[in-house]
C-alpha atoms as a PDB file:
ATOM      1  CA  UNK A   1     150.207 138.261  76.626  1.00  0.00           C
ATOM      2  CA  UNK A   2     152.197 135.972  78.709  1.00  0.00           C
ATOM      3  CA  UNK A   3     153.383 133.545  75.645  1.00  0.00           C
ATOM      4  CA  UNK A   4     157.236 134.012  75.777  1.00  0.00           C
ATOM      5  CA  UNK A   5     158.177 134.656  72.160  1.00  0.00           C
ATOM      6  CA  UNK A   6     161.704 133.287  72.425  1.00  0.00           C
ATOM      7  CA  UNK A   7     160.200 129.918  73.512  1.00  0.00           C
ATOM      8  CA  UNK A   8     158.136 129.955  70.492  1.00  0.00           C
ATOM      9  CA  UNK A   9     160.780 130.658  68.469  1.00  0.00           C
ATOM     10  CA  UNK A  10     162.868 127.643  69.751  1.00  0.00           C
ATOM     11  CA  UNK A  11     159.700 125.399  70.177  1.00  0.00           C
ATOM     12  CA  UNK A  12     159.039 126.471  65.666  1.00  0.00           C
ATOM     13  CA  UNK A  13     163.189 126.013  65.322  1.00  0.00           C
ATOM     14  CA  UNK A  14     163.004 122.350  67.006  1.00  0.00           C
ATOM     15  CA  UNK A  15     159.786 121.537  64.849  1.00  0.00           C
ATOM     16  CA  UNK A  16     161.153 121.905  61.772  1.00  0.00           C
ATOM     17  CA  UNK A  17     163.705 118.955  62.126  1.00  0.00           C
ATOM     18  CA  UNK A  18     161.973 117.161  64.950  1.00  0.00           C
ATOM     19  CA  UNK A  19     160.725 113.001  64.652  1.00  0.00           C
ATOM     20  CA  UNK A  20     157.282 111.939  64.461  1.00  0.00           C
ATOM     21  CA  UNK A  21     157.432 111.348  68.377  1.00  0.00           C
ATOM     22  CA  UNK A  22     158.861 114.726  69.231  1.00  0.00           C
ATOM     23  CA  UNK A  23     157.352 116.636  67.084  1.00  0.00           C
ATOM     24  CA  UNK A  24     154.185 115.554  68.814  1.00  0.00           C
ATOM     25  CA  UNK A  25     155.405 117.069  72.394  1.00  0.00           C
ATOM     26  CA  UNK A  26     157.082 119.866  71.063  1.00  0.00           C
ATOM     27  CA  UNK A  27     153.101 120.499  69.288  1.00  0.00           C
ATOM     28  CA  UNK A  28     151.807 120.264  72.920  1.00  0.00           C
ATOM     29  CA  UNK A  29     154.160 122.630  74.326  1.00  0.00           C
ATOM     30  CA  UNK A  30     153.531 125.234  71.516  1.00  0.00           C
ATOM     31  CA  UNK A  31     149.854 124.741  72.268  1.00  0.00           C
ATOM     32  CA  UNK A  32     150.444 125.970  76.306  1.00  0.00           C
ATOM     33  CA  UNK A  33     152.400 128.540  75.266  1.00  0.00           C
ATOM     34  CA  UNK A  34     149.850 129.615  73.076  1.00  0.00           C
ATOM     35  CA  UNK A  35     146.797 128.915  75.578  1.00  0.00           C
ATOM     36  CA  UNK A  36     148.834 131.327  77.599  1.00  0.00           C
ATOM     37  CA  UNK A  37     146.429 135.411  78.428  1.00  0.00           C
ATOM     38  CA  UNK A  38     148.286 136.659  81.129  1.00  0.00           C
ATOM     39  CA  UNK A  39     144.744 136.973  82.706  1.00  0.00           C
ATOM     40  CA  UNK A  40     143.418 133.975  85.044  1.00  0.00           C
ATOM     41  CA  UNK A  41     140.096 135.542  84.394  1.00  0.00           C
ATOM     42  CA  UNK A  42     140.693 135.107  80.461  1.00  0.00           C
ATOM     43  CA  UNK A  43     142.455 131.711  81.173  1.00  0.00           C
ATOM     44  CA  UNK A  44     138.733 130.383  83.468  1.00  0.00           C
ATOM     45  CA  UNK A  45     136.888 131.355  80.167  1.00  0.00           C
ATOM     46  CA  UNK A  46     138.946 129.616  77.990  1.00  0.00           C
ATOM     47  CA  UNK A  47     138.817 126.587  79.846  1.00  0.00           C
ATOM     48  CA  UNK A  48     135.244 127.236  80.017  1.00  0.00           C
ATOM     49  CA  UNK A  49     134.992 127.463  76.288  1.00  0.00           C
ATOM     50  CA  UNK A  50     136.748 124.730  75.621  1.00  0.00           C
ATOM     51  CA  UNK A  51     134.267 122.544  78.218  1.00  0.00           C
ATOM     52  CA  UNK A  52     131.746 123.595  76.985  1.00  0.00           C
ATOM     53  CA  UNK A  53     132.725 122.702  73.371  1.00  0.00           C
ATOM     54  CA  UNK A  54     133.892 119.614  74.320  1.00  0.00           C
ATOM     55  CA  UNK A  55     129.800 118.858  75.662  1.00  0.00           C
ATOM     56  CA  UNK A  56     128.732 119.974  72.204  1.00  0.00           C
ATOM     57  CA  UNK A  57     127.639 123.387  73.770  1.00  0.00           C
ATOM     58  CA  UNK A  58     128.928 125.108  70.639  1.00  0.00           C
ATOM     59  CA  UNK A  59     126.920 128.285  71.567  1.00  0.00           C
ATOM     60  CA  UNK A  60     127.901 128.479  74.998  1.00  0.00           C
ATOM     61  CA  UNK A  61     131.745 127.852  73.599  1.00  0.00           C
ATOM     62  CA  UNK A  62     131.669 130.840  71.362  1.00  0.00           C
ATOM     63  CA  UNK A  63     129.739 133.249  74.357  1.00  0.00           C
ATOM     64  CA  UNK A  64     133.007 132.138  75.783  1.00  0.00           C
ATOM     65  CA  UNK A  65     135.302 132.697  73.386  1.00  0.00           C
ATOM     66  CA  UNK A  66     133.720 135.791  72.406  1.00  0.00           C
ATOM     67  CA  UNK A  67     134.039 137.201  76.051  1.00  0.00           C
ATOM     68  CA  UNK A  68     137.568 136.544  75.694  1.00  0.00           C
ATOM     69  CA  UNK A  69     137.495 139.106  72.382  1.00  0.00           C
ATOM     70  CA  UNK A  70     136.063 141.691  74.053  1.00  0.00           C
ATOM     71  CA  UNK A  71     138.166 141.616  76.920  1.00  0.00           C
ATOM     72  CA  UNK A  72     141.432 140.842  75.321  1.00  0.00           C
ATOM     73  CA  UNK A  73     141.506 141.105  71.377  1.00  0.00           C
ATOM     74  CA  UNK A  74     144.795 139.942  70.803  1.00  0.00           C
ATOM     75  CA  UNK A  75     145.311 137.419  72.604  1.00  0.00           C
ATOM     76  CA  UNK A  76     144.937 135.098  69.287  1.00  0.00           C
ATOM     77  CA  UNK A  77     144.018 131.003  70.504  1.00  0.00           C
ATOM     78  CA  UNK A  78     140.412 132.956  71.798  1.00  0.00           C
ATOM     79  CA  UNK A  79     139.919 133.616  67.727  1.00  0.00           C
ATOM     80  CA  UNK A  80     140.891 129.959  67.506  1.00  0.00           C
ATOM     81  CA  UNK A  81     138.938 128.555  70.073  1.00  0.00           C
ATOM     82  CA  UNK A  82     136.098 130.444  68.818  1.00  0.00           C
ATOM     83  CA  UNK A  83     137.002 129.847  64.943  1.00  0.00           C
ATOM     84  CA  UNK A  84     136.425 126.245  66.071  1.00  0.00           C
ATOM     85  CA  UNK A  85     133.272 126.465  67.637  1.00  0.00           C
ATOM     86  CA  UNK A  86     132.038 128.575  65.155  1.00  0.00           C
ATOM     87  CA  UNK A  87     133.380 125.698  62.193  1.00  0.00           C
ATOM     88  CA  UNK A  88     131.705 123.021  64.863  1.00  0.00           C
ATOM     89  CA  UNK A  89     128.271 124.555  64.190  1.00  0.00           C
ATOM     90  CA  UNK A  90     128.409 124.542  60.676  1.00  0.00           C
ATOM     91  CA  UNK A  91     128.949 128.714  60.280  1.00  0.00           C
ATOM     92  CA  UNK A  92     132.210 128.796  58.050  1.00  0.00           C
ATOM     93  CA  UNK A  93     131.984 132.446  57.421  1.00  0.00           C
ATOM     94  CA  UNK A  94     132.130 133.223  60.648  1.00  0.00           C
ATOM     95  CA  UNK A  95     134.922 130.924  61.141  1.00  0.00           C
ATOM     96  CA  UNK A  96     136.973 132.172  58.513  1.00  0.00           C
ATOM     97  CA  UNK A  97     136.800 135.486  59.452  1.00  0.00           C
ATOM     98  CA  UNK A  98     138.123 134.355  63.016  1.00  0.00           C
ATOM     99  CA  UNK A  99     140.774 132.585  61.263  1.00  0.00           C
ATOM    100  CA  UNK A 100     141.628 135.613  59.086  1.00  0.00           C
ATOM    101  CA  UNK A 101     142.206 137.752  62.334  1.00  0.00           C
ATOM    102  CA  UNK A 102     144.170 135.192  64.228  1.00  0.00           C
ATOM    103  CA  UNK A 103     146.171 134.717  61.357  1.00  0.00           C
ATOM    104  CA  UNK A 104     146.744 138.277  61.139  1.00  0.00           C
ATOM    105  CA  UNK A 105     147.888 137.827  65.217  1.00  0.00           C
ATOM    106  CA  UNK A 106     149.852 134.743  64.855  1.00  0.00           C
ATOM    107  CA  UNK A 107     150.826 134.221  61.301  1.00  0.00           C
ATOM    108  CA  UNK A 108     152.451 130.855  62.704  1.00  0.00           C
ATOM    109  CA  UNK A 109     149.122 129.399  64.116  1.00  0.00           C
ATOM    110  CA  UNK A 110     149.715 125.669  62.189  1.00  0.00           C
ATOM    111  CA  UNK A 111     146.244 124.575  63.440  1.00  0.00           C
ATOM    112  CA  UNK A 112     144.292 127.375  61.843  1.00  0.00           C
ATOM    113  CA  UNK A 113     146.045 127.247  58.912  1.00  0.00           C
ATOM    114  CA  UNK A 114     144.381 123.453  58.782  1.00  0.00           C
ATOM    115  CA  UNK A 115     140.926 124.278  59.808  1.00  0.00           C
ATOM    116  CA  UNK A 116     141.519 126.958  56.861  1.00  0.00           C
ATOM    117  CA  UNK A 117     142.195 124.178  54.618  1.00  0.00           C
ATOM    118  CA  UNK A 118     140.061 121.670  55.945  1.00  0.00           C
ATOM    119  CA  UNK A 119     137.255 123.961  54.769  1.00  0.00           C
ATOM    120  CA  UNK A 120     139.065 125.557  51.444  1.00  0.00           C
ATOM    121  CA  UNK A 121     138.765 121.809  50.684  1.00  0.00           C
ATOM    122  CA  UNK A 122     135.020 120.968  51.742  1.00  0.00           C
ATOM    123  CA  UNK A 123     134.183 124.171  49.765  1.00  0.00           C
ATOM    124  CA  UNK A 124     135.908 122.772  46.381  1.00  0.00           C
ATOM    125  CA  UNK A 125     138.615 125.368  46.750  1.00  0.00           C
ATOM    126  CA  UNK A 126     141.123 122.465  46.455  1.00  0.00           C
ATOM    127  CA  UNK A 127     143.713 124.783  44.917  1.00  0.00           C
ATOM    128  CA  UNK A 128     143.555 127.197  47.470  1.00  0.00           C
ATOM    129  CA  UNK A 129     143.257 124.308  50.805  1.00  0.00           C
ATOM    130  CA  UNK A 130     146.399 122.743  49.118  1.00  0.00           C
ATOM    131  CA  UNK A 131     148.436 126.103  49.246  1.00  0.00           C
ATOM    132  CA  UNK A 132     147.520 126.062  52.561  1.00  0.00           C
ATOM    133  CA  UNK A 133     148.112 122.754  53.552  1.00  0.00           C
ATOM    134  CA  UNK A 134     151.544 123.072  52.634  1.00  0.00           C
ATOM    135  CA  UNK A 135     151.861 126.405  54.497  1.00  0.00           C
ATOM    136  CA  UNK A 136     150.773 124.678  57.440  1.00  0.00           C
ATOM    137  CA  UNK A 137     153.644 121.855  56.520  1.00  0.00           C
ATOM    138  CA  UNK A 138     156.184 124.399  56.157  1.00  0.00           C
ATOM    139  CA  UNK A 139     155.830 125.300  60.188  1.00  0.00           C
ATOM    140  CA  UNK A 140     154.841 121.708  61.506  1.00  0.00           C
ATOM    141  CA  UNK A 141     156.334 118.933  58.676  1.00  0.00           C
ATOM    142  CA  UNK A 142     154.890 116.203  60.807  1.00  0.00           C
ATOM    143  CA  UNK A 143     151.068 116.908  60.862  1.00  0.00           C
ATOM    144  CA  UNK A 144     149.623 113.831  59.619  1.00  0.00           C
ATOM    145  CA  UNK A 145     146.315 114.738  58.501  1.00  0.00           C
ATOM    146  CA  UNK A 146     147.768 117.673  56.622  1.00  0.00           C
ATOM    147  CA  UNK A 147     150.243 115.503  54.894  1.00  0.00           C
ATOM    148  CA  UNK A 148     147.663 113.207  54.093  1.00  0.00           C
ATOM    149  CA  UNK A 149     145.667 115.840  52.584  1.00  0.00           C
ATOM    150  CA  UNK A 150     148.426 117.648  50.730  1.00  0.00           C
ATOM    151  CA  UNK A 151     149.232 113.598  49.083  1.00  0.00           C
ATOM    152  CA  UNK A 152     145.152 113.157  48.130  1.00  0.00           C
ATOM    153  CA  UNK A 153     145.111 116.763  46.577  1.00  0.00           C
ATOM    154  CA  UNK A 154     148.522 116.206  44.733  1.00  0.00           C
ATOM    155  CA  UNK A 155     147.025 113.125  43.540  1.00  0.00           C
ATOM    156  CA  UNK A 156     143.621 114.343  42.428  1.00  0.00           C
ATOM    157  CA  UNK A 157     145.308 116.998  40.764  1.00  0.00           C
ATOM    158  CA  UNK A 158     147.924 115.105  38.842  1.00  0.00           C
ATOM    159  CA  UNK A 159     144.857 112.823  37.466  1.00  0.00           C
ATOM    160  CA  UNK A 160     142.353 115.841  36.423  1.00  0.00           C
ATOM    161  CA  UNK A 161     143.150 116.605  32.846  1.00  0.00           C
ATOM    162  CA  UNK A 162     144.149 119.647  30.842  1.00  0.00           C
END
């Protein structure tokens, strides 16, 4: 992999205490590191991947991404990219189990820990998505659809009764 782990660590450090404006470059710069193989052959398919999803070509996206797996199994955003594609086309088992395994490579990865809530929470596991919402809080405090989410589930929960 060519993500440089100290950067990481500095980027996560900075997070932590960073403003709403800061935190959002300090996201970006996490996401390059992440988007990072090593391979430019692995980086052409990611890109590719991530064109393709971005035309709605979810299947094309995930022959990507899955490429990428074959090839290169831990390099964790192609789980991602492909956890995505896979939640894009409706298949959330799939996706989960992508999530699981890039979870398992980068127990840090904020954004799958929100698709993992996202569909804990369409799936009526709204215990479980708000565990996870805050989980995703605890390594990026300034995601505002998670904090959103995490004040709606509070809330529904504080009005259900006993």
């Amino acid at each position: 992999m060519a993500q440089d782990t100290a950067k990481l660590d500095d980027l996560f450090a900075r997070l932590k205490t960073a403003e709403a404006g800061e935190s959002s470059r300090i996201e970006r710069e996490i996401w390059i590191e992440w988007s990072k193989s090593g391979s430019p052959a692995m980086d052409l398919l990611l890109q590719r991947g991530r064109d393709a999803m971005a035309l709605g070509d979810n299947r094309a996206a995930i022959d990507h991404f899955s490429a990428i797996i074959d090839h290169s199994p831990e390099f964790a955003e192609a789980w991602n990219a492909r956890a995505t594609a896979f939640y894009n086309s409706g298949d959330f088992g799939p996706c989960v189990a992508d999530i699981a395994q890039l979870l398992t490579l980068n127990p840090r990865h904020f954004g799958a820990l929100s698709g993992l809530g996202m569909i804990l929470e369409e799936t009526g596991k709204l215990d479980r998505a708000l565990a996870v919402y805050q989980a995703a809080l605890t390594l990026h405090p300034n995601l505002e659809g998670v904090k959103a989410a995490v004040a709606r589930l509070e809330s529904e929960a504080e009005g259900q009764e006993l």
